[in-house]
Structures are given as C-alpha cells and as structure tokens.
Protein backbone atom coordinates (compact mmCIF):
# COMPACT_ATOMS: atom_id res chain seq x y z
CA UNK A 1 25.94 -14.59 -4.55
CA UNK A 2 28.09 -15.21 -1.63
CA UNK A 3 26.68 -16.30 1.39
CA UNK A 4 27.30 -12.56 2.71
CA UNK A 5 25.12 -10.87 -0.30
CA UNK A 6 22.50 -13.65 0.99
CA UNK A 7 22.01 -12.96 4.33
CA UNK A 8 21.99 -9.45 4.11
CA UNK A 9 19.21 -9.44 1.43
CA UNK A 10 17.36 -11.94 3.60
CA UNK A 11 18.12 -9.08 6.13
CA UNK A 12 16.62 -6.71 4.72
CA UNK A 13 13.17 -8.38 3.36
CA UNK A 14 12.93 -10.10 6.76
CA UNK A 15 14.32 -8.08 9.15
CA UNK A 16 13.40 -7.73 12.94
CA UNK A 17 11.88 -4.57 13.67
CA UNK A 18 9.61 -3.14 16.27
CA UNK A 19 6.54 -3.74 15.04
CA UNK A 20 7.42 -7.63 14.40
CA UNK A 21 8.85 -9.62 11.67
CA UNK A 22 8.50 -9.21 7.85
CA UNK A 23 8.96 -12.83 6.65
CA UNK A 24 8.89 -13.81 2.56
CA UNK A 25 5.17 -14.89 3.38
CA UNK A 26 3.85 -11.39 4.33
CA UNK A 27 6.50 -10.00 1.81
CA UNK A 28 4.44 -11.51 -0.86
CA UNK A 29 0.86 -10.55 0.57
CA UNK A 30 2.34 -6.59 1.28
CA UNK A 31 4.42 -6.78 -1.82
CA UNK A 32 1.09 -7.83 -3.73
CA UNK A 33 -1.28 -5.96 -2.59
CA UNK A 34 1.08 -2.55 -2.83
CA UNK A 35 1.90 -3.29 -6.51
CA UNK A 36 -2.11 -3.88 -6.91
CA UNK A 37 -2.96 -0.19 -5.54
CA UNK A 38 0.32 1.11 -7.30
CA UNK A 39 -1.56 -0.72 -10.43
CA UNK A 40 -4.39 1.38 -9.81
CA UNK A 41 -2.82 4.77 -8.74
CA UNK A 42 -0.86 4.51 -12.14
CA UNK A 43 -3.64 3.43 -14.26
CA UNK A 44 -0.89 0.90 -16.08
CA UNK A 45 -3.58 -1.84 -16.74
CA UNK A 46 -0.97 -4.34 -15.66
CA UNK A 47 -1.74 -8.21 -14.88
CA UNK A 48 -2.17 -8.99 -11.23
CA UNK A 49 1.12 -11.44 -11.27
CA UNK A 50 3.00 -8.34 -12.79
CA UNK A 51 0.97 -6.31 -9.95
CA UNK A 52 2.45 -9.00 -7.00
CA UNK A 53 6.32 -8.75 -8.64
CA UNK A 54 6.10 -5.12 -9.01
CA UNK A 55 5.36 -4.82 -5.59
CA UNK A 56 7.82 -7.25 -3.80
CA UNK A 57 10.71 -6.36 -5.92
CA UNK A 58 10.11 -2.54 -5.33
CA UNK A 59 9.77 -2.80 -2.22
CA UNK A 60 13.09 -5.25 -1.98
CA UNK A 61 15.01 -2.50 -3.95
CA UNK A 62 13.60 0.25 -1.85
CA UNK A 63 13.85 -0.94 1.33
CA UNK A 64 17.57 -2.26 0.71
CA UNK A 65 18.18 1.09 -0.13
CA UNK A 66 16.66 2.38 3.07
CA UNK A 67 18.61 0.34 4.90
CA UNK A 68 21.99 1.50 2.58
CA UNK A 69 21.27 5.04 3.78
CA UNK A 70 20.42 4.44 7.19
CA UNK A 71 16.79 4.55 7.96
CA UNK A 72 15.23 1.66 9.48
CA UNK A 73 11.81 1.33 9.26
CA UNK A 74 9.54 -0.26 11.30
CA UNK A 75 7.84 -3.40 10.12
CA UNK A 76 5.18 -4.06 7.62
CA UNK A 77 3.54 -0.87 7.10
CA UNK A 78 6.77 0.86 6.18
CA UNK A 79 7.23 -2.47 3.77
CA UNK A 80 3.72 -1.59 2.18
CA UNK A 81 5.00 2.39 1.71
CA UNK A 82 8.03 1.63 0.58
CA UNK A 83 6.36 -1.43 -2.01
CA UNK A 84 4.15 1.14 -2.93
CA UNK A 85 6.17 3.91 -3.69
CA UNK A 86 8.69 1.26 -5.37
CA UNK A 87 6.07 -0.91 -7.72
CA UNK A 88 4.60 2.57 -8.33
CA UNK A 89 8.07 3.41 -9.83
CA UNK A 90 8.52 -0.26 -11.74
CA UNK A 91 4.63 0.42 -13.53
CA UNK A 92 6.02 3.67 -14.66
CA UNK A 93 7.57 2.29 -17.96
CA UNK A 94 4.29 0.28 -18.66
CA UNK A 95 2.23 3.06 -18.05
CA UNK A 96 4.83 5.15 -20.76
CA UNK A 97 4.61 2.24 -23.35
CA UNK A 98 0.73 1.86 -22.91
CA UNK A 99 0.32 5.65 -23.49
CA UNK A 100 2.05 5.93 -26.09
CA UNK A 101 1.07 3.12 -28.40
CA UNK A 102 -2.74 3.40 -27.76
CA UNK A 103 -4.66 4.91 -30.95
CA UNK A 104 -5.37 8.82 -30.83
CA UNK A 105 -8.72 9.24 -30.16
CA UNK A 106 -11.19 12.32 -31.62
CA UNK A 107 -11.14 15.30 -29.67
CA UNK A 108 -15.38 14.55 -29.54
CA UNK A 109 -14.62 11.46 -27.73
CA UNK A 110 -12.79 12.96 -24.75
C-alpha cells in the first residue's frame, strides 16, 4: 500500500467525528464486542478471537464503504452499528457451513 491507501484507511477507522475520536484501541473493544453480539444474533458458535476479527474487519469494510458513498457517521456508536451489521455479515458463511454439516436430528427430538 502506498502511503495514500494508508492514511485514508487510518481515516476511516480513526476518523474525527462529532461525537469524538475512534482510535485502533476502541476499534478493537467496539469491533469485539459487535462481532460478540453478531456471534450471538447469528447463533454461528464462533470463537471469541473470530468474534473480535469479525467485528473490526466488518466494521473496517463497512464503514470504508460508508465513507465511499458519502455518509459520515458520527463516532463510536455508528462504528458499533456498522461492526455489527458487518461481523453479522462475515458469521454468515460459518453459520451456512455449521448448518449444514451438523447431523439430522429425529423429528421427536425437535
């Protein structure tokens, strides 16, 4: 990466914005605790270190591409929406691959 590509991503993951600064710190602690409820929304029975990256990279990817389309949000609770709507969308393949491989059960035991 250029050092262009570089500051703009560090831009975007710690921009300033109204409601104060988003620095890789509190990136990590939204991030983590977004991909931990995303976890739980989508039932994907994930680790919590897959929980943590789900949640800081989708809300990195979604929030870049908030910025690419022109809304600017405004601080850390947007970063926890967007991490949650983003790790929810990461989890979605493990929660596919779970379901699917798991052993059919009787229709007694439902």
């Amino acid at each position: 990466m250029d050092e262009g590509q570089v500051e703009w991503l560090s831009t975007v993951v710690s921009a300033s914005m109204t409601e104060g600064r988003v620095d890789w710190l509190t990136a990590v602690i939204v991030g983590g605790v977004a991909g931990w409820m995303a976890n739980k929304f989508m039932h994907a029975h994930a680790h919590l270190a897959t929980d943590i990256v789900a949640g800081v990279v989708g809300a990195v990817i979604l929030n870049a591409i908030a910025e690419r389309v022109g809304y600017h949000y405004g601080g850390w609770v947007a970063f926890f929406v967007l991490g949650f709507f983003g790790a929810c969308l990461l989890l979605l393949p493990i929660r596919l691959v779970r379901v699917r491989m798991r052993p059919p059960r009787a229709p007694d035991d439902w």
